[in-house]
C-alpha atoms as a PDB file:
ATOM      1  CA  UNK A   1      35.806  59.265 -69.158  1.00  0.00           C
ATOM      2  CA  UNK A   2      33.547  59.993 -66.373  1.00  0.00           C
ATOM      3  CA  UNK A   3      35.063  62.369 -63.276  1.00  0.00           C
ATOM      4  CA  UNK A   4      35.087  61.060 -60.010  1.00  0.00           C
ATOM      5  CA  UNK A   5      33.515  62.858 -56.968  1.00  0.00           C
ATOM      6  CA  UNK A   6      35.810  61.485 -54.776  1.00  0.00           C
ATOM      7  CA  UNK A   7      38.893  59.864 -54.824  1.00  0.00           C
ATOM      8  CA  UNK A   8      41.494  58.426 -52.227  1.00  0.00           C
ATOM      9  CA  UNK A   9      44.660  59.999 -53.573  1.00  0.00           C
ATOM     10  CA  UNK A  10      45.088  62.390 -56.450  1.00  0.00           C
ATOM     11  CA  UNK A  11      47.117  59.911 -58.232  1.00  0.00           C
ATOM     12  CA  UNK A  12      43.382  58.361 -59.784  1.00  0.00           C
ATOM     13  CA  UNK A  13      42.618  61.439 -61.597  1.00  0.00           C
ATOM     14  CA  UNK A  14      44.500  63.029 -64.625  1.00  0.00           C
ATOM     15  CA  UNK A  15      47.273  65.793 -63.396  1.00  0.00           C
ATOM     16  CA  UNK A  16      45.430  68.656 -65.662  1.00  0.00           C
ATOM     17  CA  UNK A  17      42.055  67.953 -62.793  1.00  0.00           C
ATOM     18  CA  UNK A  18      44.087  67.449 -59.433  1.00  0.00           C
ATOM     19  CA  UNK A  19      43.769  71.506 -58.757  1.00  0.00           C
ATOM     20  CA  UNK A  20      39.791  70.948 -58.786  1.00  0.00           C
ATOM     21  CA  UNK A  21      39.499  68.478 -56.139  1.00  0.00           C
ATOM     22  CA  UNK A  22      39.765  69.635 -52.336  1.00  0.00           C
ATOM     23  CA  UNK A  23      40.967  67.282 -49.500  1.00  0.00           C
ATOM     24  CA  UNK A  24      38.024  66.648 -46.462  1.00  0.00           C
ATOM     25  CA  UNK A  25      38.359  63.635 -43.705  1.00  0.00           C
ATOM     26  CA  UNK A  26      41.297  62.105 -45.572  1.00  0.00           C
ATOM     27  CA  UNK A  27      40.006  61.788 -49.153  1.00  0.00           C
ATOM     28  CA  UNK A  28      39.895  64.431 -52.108  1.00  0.00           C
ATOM     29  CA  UNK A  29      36.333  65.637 -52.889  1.00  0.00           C
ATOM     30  CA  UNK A  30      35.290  67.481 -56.453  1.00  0.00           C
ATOM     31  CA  UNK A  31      35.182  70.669 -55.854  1.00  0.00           C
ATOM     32  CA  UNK A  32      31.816  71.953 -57.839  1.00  0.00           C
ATOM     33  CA  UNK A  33      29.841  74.936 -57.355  1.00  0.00           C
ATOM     34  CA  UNK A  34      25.800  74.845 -56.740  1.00  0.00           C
ATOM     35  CA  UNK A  35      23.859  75.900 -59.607  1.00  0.00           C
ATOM     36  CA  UNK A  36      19.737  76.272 -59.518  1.00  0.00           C
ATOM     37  CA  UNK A  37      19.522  73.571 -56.816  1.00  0.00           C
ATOM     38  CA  UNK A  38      22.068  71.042 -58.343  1.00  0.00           C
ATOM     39  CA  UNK A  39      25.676  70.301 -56.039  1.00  0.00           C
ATOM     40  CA  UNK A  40      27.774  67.727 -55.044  1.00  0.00           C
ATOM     41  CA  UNK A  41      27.504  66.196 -51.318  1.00  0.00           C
ATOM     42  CA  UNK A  42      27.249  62.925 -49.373  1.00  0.00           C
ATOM     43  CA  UNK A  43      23.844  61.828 -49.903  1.00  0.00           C
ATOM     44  CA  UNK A  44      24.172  58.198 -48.122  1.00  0.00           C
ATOM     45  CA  UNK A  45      23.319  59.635 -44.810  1.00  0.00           C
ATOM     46  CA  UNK A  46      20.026  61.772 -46.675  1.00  0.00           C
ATOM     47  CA  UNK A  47      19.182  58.160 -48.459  1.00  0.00           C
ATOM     48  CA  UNK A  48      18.986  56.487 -44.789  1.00  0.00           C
ATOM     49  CA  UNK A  49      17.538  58.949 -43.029  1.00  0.00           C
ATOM     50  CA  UNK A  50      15.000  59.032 -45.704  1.00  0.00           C
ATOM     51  CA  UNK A  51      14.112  55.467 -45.310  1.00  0.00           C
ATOM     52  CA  UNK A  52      13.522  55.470 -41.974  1.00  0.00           C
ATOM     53  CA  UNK A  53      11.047  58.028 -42.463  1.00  0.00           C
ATOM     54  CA  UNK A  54       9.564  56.371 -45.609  1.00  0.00           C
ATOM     55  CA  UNK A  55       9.180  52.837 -42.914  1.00  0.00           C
ATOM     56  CA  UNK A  56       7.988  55.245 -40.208  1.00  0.00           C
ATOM     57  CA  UNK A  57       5.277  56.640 -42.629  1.00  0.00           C
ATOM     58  CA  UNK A  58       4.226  53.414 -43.501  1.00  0.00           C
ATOM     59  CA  UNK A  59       3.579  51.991 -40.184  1.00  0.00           C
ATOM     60  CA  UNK A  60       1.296  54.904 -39.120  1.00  0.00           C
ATOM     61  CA  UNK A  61      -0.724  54.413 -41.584  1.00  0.00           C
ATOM     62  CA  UNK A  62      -0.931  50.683 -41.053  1.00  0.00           C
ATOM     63  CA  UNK A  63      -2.195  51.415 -37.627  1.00  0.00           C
ATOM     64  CA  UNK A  64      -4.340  54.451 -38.326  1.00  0.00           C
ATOM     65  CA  UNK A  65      -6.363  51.690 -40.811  1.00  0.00           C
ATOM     66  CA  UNK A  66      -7.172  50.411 -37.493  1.00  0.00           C
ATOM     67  CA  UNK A  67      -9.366  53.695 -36.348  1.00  0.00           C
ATOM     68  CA  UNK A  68     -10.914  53.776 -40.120  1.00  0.00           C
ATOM     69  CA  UNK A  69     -14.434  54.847 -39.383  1.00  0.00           C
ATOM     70  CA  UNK A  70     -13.712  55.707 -35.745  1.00  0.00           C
ATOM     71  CA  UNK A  71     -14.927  59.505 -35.306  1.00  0.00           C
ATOM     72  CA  UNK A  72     -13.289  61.626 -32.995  1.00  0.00           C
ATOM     73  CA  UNK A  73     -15.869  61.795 -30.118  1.00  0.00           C
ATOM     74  CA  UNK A  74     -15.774  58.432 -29.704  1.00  0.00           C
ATOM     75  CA  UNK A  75     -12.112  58.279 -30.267  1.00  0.00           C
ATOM     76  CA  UNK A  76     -11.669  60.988 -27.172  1.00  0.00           C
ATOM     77  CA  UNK A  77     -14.103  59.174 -25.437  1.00  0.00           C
ATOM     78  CA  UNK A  78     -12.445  56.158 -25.181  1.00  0.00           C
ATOM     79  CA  UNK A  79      -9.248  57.704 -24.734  1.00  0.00           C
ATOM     80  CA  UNK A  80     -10.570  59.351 -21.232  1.00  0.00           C
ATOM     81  CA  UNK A  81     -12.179  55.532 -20.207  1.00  0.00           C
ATOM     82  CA  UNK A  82      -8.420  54.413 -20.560  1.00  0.00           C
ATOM     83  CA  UNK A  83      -6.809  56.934 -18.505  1.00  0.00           C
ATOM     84  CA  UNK A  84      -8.974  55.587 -16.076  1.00  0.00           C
ATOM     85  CA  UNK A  85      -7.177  52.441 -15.320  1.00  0.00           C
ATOM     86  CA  UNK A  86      -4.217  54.377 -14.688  1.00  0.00           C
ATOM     87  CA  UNK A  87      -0.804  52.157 -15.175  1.00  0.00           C
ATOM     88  CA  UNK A  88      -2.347  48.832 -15.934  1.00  0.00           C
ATOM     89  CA  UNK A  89      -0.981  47.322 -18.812  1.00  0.00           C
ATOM     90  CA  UNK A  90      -3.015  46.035 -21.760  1.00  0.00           C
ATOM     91  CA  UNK A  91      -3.423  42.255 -21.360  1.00  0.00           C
ATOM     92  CA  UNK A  92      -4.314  44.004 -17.349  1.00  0.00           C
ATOM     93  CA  UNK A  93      -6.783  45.748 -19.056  1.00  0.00           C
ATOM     94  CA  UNK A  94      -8.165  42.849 -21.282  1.00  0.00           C
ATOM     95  CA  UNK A  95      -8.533  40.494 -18.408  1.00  0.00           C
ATOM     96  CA  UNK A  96     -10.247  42.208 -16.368  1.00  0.00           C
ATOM     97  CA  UNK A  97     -12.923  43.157 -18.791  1.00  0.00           C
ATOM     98  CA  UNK A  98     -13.016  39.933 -20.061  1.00  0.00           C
ATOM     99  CA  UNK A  99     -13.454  39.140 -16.144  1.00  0.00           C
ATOM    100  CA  UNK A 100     -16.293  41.711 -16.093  1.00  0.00           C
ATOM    101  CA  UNK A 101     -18.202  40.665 -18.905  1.00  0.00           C
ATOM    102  CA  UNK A 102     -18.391  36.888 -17.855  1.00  0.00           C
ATOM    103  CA  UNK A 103     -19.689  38.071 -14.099  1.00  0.00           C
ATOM    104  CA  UNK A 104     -22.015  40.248 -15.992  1.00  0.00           C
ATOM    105  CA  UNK A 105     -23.712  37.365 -17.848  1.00  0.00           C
ATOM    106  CA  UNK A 106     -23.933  35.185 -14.606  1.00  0.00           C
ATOM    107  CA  UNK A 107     -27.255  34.398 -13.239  1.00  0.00           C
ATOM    108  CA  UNK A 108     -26.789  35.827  -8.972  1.00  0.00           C
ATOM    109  CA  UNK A 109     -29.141  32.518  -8.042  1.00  0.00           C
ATOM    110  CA  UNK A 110     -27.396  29.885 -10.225  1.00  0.00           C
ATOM    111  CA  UNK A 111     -23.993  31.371  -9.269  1.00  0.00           C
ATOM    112  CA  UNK A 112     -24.869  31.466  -5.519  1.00  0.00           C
ATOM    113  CA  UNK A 113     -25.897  27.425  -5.972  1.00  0.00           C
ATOM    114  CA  UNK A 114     -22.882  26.391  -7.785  1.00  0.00           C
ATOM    115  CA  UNK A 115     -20.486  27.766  -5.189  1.00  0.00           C
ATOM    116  CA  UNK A 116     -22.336  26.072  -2.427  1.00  0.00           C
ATOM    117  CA  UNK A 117     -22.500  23.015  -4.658  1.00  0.00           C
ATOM    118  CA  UNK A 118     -18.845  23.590  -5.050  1.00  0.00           C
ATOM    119  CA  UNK A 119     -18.335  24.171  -0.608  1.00  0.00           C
ATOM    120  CA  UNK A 120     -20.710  21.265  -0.387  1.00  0.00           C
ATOM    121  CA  UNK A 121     -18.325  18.721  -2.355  1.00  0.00           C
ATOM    122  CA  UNK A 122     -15.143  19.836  -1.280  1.00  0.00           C
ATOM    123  CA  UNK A 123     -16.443  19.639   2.730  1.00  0.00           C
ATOM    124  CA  UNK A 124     -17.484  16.155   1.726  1.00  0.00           C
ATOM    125  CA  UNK A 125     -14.125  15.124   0.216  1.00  0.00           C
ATOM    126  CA  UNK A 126     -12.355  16.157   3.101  1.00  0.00           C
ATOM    127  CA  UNK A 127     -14.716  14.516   5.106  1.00  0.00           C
ATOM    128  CA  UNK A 128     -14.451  11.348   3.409  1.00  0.00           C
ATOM    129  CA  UNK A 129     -11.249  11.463   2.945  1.00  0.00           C
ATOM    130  CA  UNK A 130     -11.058  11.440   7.148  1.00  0.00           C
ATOM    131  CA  UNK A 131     -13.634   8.747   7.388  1.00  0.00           C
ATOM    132  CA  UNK A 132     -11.273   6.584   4.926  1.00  0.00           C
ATOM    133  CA  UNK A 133      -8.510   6.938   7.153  1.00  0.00           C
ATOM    134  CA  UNK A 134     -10.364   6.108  10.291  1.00  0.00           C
ATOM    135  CA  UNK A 135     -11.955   3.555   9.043  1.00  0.00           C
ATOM    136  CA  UNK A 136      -7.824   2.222   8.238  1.00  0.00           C
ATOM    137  CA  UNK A 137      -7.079   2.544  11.254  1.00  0.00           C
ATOM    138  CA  UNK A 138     -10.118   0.656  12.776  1.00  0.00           C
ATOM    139  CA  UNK A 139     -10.108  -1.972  10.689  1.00  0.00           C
ATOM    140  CA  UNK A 140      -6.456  -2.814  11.404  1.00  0.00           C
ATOM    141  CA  UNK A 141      -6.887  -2.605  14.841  1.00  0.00           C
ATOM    142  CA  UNK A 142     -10.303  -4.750  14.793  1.00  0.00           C
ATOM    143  CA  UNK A 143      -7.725  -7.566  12.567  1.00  0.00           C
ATOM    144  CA  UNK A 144      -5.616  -7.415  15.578  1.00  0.00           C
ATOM    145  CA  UNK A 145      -8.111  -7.875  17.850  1.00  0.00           C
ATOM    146  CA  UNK A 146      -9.581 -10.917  16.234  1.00  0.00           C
ATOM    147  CA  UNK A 147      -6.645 -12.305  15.408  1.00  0.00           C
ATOM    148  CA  UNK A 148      -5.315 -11.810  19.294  1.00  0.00           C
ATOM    149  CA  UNK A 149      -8.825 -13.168  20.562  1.00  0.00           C
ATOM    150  CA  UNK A 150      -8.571 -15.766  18.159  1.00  0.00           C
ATOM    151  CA  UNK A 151      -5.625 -17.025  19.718  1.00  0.00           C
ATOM    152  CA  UNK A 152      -6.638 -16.484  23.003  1.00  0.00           C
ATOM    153  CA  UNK A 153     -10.064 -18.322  21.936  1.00  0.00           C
ATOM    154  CA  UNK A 154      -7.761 -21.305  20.780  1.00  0.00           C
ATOM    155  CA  UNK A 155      -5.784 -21.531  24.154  1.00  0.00           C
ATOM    156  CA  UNK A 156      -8.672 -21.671  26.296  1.00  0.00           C
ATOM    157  CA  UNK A 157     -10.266 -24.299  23.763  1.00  0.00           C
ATOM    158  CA  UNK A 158      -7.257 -26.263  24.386  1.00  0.00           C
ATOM    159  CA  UNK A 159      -6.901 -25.994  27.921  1.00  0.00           C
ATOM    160  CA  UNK A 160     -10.544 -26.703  27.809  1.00  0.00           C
ATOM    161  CA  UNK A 161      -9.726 -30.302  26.081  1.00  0.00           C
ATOM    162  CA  UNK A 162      -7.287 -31.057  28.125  1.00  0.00           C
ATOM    163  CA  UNK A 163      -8.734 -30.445  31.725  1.00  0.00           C
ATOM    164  CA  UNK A 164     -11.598 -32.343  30.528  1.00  0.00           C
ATOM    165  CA  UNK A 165      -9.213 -35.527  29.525  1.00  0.00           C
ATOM    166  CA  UNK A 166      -7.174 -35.083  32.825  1.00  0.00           C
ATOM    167  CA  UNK A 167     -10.326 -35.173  34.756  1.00  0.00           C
ATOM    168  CA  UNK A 168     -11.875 -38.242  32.849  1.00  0.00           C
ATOM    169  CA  UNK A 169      -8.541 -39.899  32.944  1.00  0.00           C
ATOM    170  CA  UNK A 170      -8.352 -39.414  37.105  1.00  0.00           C
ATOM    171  CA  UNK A 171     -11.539 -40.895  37.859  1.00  0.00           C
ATOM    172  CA  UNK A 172     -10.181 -44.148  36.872  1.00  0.00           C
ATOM    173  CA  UNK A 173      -6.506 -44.000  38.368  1.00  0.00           C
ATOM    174  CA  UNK A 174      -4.123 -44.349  36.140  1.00  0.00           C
ATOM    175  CA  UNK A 175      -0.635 -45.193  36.667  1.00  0.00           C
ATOM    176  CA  UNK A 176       1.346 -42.121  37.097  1.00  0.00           C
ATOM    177  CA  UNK A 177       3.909 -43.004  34.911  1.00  0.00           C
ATOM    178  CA  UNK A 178       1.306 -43.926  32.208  1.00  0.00           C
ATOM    179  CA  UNK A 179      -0.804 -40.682  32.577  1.00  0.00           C
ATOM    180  CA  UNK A 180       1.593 -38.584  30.185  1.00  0.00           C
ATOM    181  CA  UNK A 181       0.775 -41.028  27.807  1.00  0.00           C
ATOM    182  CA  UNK A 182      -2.660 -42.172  28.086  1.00  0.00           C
ATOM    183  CA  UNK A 183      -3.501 -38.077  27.845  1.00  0.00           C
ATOM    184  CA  UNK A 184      -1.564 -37.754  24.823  1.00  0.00           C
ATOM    185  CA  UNK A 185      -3.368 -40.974  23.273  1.00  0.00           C
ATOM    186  CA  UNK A 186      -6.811 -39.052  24.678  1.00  0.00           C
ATOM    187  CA  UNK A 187      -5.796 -36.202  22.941  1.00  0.00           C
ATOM    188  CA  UNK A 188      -4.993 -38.068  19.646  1.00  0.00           C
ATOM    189  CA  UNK A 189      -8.753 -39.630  19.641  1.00  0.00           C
ATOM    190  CA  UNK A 190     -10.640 -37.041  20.463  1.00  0.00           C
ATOM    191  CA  UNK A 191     -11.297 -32.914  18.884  1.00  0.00           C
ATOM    192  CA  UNK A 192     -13.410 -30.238  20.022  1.00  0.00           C
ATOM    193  CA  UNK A 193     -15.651 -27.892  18.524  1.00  0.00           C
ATOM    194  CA  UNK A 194     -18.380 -25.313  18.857  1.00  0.00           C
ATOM    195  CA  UNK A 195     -21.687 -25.804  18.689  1.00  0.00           C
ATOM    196  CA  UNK A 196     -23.923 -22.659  19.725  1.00  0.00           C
ATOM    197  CA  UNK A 197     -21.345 -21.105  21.071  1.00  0.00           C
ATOM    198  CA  UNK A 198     -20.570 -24.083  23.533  1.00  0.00           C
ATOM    199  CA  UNK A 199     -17.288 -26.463  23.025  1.00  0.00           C
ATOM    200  CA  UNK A 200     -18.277 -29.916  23.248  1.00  0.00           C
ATOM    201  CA  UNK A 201     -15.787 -32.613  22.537  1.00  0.00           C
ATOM    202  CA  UNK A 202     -16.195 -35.757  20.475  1.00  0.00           C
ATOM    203  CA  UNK A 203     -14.401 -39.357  20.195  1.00  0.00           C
ATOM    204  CA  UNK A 204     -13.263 -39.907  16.587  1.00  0.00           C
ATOM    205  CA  UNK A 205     -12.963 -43.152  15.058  1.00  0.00           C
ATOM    206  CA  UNK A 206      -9.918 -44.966  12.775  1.00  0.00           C
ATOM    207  CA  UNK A 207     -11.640 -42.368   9.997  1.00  0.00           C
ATOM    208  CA  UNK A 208     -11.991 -39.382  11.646  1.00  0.00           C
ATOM    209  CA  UNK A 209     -15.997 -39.177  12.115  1.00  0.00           C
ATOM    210  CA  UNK A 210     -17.325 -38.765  15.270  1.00  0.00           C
ATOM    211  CA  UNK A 211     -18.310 -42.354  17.233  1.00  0.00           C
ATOM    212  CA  UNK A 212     -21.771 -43.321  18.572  1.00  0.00           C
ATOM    213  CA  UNK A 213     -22.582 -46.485  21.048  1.00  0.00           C
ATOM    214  CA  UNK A 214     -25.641 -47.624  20.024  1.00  0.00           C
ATOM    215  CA  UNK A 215     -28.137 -47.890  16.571  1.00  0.00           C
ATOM    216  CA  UNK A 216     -29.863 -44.639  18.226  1.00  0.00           C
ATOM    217  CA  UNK A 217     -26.864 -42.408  17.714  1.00  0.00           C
ATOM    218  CA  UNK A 218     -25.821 -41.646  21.096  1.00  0.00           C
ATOM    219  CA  UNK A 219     -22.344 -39.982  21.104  1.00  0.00           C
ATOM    220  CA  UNK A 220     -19.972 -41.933  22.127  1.00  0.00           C
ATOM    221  CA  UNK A 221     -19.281 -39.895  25.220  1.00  0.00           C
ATOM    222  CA  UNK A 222     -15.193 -39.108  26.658  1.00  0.00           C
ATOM    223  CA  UNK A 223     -16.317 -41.109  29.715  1.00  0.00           C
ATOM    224  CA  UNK A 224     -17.399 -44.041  27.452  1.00  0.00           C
ATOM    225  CA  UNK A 225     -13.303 -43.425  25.753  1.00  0.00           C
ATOM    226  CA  UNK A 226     -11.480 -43.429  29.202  1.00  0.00           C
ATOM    227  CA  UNK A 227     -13.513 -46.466  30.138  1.00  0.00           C
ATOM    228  CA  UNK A 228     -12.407 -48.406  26.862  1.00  0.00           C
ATOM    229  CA  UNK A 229      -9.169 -47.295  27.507  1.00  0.00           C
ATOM    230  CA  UNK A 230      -9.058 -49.130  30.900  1.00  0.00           C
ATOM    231  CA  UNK A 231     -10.810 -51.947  29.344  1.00  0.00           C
ATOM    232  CA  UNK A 232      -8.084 -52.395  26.920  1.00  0.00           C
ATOM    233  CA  UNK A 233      -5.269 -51.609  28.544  1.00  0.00           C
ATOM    234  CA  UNK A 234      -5.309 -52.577  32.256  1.00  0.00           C
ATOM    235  CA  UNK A 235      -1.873 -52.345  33.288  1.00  0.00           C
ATOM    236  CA  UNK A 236      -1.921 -49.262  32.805  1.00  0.00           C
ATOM    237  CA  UNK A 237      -4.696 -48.544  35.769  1.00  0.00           C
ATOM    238  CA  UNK A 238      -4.527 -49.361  39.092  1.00  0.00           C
ATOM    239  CA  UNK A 239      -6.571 -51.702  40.570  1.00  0.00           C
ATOM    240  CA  UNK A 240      -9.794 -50.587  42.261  1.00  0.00           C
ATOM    241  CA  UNK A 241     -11.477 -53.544  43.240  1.00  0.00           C
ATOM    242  CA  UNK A 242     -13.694 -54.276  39.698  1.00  0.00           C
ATOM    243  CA  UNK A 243     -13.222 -57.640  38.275  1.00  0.00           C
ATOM    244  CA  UNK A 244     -10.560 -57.503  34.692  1.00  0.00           C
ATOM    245  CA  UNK A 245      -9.498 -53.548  35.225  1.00  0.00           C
ATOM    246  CA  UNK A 246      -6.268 -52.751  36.562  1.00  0.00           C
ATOM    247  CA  UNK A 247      -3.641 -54.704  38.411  1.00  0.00           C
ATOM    248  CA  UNK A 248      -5.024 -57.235  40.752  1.00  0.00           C
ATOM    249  CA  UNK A 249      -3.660 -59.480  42.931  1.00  0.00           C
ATOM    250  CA  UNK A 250      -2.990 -62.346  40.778  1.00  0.00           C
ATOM    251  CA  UNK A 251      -1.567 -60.108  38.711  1.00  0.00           C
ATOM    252  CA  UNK A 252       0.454 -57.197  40.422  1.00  0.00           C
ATOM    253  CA  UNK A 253       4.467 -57.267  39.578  1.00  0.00           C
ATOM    254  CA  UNK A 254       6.538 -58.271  42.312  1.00  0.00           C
ATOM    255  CA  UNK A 255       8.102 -55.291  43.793  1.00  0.00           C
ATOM    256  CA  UNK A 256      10.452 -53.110  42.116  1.00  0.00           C
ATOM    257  CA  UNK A 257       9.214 -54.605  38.732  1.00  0.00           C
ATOM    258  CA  UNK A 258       6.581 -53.345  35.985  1.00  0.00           C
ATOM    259  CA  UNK A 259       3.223 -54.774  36.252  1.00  0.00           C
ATOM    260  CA  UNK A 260       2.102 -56.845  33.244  1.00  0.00           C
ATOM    261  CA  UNK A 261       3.483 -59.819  31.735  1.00  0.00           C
ATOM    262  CA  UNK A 262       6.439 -61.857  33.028  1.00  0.00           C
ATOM    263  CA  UNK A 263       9.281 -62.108  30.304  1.00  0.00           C
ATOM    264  CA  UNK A 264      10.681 -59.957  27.820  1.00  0.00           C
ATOM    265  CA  UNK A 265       8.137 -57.150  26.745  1.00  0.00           C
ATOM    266  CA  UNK A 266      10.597 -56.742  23.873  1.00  0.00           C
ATOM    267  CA  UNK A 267      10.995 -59.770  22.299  1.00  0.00           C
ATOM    268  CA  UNK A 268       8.487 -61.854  19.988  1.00  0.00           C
ATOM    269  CA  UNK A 269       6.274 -63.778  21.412  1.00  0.00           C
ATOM    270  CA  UNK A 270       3.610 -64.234  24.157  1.00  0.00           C
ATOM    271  CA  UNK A 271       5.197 -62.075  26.252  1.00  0.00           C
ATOM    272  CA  UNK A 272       5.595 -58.951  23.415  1.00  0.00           C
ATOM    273  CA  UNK A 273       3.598 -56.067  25.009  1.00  0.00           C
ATOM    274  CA  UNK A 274       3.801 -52.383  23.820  1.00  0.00           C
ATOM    275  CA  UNK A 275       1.975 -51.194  26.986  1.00  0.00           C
ATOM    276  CA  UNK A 276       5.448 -52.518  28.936  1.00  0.00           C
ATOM    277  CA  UNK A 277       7.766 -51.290  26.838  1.00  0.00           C
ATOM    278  CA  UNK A 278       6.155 -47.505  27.515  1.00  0.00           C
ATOM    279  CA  UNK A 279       6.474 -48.556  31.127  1.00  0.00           C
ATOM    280  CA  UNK A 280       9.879 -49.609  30.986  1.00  0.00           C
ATOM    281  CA  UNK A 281      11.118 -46.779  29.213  1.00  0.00           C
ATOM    282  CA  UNK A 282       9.234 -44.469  31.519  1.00  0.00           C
ATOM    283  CA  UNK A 283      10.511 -46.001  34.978  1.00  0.00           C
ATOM    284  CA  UNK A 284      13.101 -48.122  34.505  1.00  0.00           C
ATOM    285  CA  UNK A 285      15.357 -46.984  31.421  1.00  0.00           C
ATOM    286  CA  UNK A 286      18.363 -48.782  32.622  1.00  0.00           C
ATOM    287  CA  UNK A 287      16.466 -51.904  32.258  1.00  0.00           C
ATOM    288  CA  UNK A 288      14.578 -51.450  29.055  1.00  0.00           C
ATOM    289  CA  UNK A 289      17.772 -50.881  27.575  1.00  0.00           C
ATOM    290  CA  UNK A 290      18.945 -54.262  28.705  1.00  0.00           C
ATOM    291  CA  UNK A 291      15.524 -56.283  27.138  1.00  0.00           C
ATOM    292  CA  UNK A 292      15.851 -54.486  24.378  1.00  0.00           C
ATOM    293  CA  UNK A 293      19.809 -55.905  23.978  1.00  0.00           C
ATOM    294  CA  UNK A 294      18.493 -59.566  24.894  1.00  0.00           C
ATOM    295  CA  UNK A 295      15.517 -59.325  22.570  1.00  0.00           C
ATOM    296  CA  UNK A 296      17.542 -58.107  20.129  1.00  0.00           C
ATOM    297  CA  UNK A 297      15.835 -54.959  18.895  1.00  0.00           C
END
């Protein structure tokens, strides 16, 4: 049976060995003199020590591959280049030589034109970019401006119409209570538009297309419209004198009633008339109210 170096209590080993063994740090070590190089001691602690020399060995010489064929001039020689960049680090180091070997293969002229080139563009981007925006802003205020002029374009074109109907319609007197209408009817019949820059107006007919008085074309003119008006509708002028216009004296209302004919306006017959009934209403409400009852309507 083989003797233990060391044991934990002297109780593992026979009693006849007990005296050989010595206690140290708790445990009971074989007590064994050296002979030509041979003892007994802890080796674990040689055993790591020596494999962290054995791994230390073999990383040098993994990295002194790396200088293979590298002789010692050159070796020193770059050695003294590197103390040169003092403290900089090596990916320091790499860039800028990287840095220095691109500027070394660039061509002073074509380098020179690209970074104008380069000043050129980005001056014109900004520019642009400012023009863009002005032009934004002028646009939006030139829609505004159209848009207001358009509108003030429109008024005048309508005032425009309508002084030109009120001054027609005066030359041939109407009744004042019938102007209100007779405009509105005016204004019903008859449009505007431009025509080289000028607003002339036009008479329409039951379609809509402008209305001529004779096989030659001539326009039929707003004077020609008022006069028609007059024509057809006489009690709604007054009377100036001109055989069938207005209300003459054969024909005027007794006073404090509507011109036109005698009877109910309102009820059928000879007597219906439209043209009273818009008198009626205008001046005399109470009354129209009252035909209306007795006509039935």
């Amino acid at each position: 049976m083989p003797i233990k170096a060391v044991v934990n209590t002297l109780d593992e080993v026979e009693e006849t060995l007990r005296p050989h063994y010595v206690e140290r740090d708790g445990r009971y070590v074989l007590g064994v003199d050296p002979v030509d190089g041979y003892e007994l001691d802890n080796v674990r602690g040689l055993r790591t020590a020596l494999g962290a020399e054995r791994s230390t060995r073999s990383g040098l010489e993994t990295r002194l591959r790396e200088f293979e064929g590298i002789e010692a001039g050159t070796a020193r020689a770059a050695m003294e280049r590197l103390n040169e960049f003092g403290d900089l680090q090596p990916q320091d180091i790499r860039t800028r030589l990287a840095t220095l070997e691109r500027l070394e293969r660039l061509n002073p002229e074509t380098e020179a034109e690209r970074l104008a080139q380069e000043k050129f563009n980005h001056a014109k981007s900004q520019l642009q970019g400012q023009f863009t925006t002005r032009e934004t802003q002028l646009t939006t205020q030139i829609a505004d401006l159209e848009g207001k002029l358009a509108a003030r374009e429109k008024q005048v074109t309508k005032f425009f119409k309508t002084g030109q109907i009120k001054g027609e319609l005066s030359k041939l007197n109407p009744l004042p209570e019938a102007r209100d209408m007779l405009e509105m009817v005016a204004d019903r019949d008859v449009r505007h538009r431009e025509v080289d820059g000028n607003i002339i107006l036009e008479v329409l007919d039951e379609n809509g297309h402008p209305r001529i008085k004779d096989h030659l074309g001539t326009p039929f003119t707003l004077a020609d419209y008022m006069t028609e008006l007059r024509e057809k509708r006489p009690a709604l002028f007054q009377a100036d004198g001109k055989s069938g216009l207005g209300t003459s004296e054969t024909n005027r209302a007794p006073s404090g009633q509507a011109a036109g004919p005698q009877g109910n306006p309102f009820k059928p017959g000879a007597s219906f008339s439209i043209t009273q009934q818009m008198i009626l209403m205008r001046t005399d409400p109470a009354k129209a109210a009252r035909l209306q009852s007795e006509a039935g309507v």
